[in-house]
N, C-alpha and C. Protein backbone atom coordinates (compact mmCIF):
# COMPACT_ATOMS: atom_id res chain seq x y z
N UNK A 1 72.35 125.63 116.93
CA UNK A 1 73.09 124.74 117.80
C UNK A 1 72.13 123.73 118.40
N UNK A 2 72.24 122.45 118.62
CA UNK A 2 71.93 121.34 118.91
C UNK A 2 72.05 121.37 120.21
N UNK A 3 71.23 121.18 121.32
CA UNK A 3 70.81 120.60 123.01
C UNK A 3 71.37 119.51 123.00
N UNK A 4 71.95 118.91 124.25
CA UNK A 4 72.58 117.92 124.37
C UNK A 4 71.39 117.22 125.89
N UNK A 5 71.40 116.33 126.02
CA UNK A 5 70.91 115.76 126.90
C UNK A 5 71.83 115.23 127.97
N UNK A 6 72.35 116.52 128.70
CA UNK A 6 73.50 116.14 129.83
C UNK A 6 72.56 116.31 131.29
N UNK A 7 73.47 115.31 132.53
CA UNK A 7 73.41 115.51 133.72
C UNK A 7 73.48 117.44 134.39
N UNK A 8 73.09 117.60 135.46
CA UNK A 8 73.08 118.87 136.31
C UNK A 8 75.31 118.55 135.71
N UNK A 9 75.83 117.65 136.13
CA UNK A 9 77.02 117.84 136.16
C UNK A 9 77.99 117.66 134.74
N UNK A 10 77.21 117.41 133.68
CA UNK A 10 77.73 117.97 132.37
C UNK A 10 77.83 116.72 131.70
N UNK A 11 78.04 116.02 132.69
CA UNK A 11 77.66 114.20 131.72
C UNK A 11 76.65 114.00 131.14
N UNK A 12 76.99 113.17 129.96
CA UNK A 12 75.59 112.41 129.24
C UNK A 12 74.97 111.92 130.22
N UNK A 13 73.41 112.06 129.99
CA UNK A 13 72.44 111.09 130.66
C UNK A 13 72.20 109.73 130.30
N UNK A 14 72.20 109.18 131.17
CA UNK A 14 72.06 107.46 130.31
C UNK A 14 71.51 107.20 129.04
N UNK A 15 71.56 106.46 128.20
CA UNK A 15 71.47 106.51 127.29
C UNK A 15 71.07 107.31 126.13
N UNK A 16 71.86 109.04 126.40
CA UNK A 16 71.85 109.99 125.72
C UNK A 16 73.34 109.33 124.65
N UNK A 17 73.50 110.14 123.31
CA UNK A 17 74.55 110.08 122.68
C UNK A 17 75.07 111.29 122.62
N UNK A 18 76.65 111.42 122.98
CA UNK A 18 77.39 112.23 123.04
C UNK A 18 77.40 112.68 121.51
N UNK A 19 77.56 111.82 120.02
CA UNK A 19 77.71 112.11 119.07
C UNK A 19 76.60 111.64 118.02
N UNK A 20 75.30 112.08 118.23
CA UNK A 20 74.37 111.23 117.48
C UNK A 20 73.81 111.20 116.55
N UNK A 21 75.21 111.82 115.48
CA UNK A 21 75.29 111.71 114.11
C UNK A 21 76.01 110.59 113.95
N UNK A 22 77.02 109.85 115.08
CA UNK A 22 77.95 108.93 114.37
C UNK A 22 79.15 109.24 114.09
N UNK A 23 80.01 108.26 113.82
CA UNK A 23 81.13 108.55 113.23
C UNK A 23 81.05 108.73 111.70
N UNK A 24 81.64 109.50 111.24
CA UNK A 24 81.47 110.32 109.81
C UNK A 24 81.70 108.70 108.66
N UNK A 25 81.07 108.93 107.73
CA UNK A 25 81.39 107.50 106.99
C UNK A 25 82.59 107.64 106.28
N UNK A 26 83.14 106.57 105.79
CA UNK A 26 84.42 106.71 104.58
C UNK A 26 84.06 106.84 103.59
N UNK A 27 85.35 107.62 103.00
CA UNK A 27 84.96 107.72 101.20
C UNK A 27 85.09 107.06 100.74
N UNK A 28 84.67 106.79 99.22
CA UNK A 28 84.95 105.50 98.54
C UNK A 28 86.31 105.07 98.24
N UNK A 29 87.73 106.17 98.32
CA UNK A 29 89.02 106.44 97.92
C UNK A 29 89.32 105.38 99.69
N UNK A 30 88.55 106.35 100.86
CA UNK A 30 89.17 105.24 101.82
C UNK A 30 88.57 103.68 101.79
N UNK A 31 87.72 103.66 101.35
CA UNK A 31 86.97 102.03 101.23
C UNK A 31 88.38 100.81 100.36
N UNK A 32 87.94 102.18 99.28
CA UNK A 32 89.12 101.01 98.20
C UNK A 32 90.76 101.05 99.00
N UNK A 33 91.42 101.98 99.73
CA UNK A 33 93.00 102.18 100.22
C UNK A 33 92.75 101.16 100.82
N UNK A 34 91.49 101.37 102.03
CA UNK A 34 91.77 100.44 102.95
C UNK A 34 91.55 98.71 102.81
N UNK A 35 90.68 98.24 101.46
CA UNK A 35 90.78 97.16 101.15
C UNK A 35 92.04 96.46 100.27
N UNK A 36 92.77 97.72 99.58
CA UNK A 36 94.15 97.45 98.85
C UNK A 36 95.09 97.22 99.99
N UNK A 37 95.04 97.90 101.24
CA UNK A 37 96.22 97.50 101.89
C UNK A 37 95.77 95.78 102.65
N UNK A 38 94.45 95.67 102.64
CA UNK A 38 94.71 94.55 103.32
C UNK A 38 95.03 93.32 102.15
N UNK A 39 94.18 93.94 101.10
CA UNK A 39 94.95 92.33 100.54
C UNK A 39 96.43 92.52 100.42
N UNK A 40 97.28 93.71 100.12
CA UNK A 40 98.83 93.63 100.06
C UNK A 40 98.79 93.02 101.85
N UNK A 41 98.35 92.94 102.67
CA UNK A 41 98.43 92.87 104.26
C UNK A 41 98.94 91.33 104.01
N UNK A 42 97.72 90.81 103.20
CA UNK A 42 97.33 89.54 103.03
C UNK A 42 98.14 88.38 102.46
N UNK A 43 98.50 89.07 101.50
CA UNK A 43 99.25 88.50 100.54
C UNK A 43 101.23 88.92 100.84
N UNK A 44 101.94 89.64 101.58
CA UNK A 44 103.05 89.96 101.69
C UNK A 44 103.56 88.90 101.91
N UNK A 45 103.28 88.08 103.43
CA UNK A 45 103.76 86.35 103.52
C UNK A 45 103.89 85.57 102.41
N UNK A 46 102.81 85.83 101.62
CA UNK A 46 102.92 84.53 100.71
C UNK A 46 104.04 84.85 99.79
N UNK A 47 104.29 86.17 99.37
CA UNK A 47 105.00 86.63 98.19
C UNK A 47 106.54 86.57 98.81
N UNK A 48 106.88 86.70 99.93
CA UNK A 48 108.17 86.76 100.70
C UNK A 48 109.34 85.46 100.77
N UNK A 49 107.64 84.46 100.99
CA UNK A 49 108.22 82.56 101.00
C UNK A 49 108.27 82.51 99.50
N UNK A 50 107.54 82.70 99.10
CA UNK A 50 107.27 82.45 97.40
C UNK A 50 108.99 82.94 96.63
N UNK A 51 109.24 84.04 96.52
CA UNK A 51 110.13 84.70 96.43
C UNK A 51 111.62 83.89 96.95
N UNK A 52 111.77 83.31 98.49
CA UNK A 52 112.79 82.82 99.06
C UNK A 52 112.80 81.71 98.37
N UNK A 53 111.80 80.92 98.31
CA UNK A 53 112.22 79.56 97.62
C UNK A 53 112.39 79.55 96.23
N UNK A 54 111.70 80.26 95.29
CA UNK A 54 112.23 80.76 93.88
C UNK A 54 113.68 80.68 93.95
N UNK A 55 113.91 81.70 94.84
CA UNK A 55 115.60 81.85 94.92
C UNK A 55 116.59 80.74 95.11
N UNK A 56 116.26 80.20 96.52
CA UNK A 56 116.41 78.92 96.31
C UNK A 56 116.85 77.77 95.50
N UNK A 57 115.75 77.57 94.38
CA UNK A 57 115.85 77.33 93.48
C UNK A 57 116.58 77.97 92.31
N UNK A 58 117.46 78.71 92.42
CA UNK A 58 117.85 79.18 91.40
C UNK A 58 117.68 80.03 90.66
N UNK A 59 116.50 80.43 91.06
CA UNK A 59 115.69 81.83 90.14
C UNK A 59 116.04 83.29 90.90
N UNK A 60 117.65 83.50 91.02
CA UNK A 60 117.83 84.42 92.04
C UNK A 60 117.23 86.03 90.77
N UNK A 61 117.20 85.70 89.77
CA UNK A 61 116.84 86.93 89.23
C UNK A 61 115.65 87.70 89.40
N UNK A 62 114.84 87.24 90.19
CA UNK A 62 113.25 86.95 90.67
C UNK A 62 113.43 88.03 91.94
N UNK A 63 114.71 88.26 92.74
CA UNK A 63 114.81 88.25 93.85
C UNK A 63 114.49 90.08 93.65
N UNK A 64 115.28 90.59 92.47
CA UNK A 64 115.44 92.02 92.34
C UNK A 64 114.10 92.60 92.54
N UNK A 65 113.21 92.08 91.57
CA UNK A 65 111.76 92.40 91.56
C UNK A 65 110.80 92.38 92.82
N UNK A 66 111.13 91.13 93.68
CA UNK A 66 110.45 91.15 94.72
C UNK A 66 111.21 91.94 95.96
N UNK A 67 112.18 91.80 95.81
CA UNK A 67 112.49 92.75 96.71
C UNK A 67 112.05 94.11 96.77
N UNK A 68 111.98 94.66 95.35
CA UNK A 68 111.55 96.23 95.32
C UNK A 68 110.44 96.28 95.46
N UNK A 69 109.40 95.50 94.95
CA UNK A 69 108.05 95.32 95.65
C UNK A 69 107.89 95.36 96.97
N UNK A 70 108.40 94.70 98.04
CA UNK A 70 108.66 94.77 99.10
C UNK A 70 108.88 95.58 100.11
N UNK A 71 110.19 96.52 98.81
CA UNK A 71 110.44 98.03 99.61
C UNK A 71 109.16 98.65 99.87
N UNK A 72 108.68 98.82 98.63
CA UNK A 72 107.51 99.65 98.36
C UNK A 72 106.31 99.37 99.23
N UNK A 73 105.98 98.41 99.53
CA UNK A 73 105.01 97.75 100.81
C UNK A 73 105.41 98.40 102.07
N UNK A 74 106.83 97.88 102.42
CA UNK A 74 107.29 98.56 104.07
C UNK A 74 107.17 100.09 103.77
N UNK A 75 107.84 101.07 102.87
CA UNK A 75 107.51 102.08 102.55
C UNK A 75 106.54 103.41 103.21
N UNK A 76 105.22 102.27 102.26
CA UNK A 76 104.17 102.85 102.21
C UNK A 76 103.44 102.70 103.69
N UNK A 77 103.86 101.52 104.42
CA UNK A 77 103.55 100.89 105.43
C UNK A 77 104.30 102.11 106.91
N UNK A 78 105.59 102.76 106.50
CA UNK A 78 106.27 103.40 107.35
C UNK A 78 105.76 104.38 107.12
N UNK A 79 105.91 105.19 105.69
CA UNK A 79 105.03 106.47 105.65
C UNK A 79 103.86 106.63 106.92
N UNK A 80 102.38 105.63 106.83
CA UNK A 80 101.79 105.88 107.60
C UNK A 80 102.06 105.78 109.06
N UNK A 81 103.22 104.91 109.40
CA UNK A 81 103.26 105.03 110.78
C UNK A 81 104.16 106.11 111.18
N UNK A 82 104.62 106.66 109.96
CA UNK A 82 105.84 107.93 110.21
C UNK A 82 104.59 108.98 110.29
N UNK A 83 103.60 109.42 109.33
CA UNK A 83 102.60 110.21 109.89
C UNK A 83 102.05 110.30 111.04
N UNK A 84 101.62 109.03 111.67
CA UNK A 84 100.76 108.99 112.73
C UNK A 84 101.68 109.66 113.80
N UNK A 85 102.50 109.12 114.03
CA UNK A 85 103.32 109.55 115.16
C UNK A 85 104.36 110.90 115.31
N UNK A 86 104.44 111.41 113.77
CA UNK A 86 104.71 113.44 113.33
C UNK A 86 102.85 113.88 113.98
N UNK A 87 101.92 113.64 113.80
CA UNK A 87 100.84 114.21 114.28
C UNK A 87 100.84 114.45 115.83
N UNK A 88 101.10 112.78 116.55
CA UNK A 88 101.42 112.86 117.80
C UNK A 88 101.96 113.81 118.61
N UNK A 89 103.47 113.86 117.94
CA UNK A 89 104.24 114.82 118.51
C UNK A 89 103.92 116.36 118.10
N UNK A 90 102.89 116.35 117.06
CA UNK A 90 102.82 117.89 116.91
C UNK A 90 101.70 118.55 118.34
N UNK A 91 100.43 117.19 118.30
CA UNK A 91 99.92 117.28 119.17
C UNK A 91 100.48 117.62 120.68
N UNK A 92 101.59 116.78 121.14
CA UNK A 92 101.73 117.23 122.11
C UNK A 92 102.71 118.46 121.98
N UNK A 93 103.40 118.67 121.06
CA UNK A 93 104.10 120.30 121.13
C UNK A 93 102.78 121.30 121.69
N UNK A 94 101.57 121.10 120.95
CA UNK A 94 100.92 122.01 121.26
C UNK A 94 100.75 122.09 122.50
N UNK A 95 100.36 121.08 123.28
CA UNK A 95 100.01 120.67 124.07
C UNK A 95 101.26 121.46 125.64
N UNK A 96 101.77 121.46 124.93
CA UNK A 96 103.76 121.71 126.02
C UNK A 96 103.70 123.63 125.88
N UNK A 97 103.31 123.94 124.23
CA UNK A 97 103.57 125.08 124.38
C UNK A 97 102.02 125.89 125.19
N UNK A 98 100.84 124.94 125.02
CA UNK A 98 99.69 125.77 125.72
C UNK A 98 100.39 125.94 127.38
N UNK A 99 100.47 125.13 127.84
CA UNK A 99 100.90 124.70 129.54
C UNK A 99 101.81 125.89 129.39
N UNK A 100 103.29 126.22 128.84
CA UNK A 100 104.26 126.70 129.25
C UNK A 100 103.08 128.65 128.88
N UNK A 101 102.50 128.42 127.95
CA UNK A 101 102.12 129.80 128.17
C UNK A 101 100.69 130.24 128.76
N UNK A 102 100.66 129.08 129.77
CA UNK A 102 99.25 129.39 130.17
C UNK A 102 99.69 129.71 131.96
N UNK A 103 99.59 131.31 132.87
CA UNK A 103 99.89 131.15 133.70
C UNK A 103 99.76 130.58 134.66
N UNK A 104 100.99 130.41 135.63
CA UNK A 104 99.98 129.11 137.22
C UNK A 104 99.33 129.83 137.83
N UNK A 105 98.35 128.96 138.59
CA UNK A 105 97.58 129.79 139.55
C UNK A 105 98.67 130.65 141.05
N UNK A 106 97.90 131.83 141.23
CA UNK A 106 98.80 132.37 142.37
C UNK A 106 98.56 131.41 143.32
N UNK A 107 99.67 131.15 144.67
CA UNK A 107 99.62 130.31 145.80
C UNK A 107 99.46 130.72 146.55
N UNK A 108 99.66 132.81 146.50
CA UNK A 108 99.97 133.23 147.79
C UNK A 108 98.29 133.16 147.88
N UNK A 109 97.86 133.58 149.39
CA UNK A 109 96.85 134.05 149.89
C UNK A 109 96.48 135.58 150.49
N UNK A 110 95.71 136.64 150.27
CA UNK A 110 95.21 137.51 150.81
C UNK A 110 94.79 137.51 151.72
């Protein structure tokens, strides 16, 4: 086990690091997700106008394709914000069921 360089009162000391390994690096799977979503990030505007004015023009057959592309963007886009926020709430379940089974302190006095 690793010494920490804390205060008498459990705080870091000035310019001690609480974590001074860092934050863990990404994998190469998150390097590449996270550069695929930004260019889809990047590029969704353009493909949306692109798409409307095609239509526009007449090319409503254009519309099927981009639309399902589209789905698939918001999708993938909800998935993660549907995860983040199932974690949340699992977190705080835990959080509800520690409290409800953790007893209160007594009030009376001896």
């Amino acid at each position: 086990m690793t010494t920490t360089n804390r205060t008498s009162r459990g705080q870091f000391a000035p310019g001690a690091k609480g974590n001074p390994a860092g934050r863990p690096k990404l994998t190469e799977q998150e390097i590449a997700t996270r550069a695929c979503l930004k260019e889809i990030d990047e590029a969704t505007p353009f493909l949306v106008s692109r798409a409307i004015e095609r239509a526009y023009n007449g090319e409503a057959e254009l519309m099927g394709p981009a639309l399902a592309c589209l789905a698939e963007i918001m999708k993938a886009r909800n998935l993660e914000k549907e995860e983040r926020l199932r974690n949340e709430a699992r977190l705080l379940h835990e959080e509800m069921l520690r409290a409800a089974t953790t007893p209160a302190p007594s009030t009376t006095s001896h």
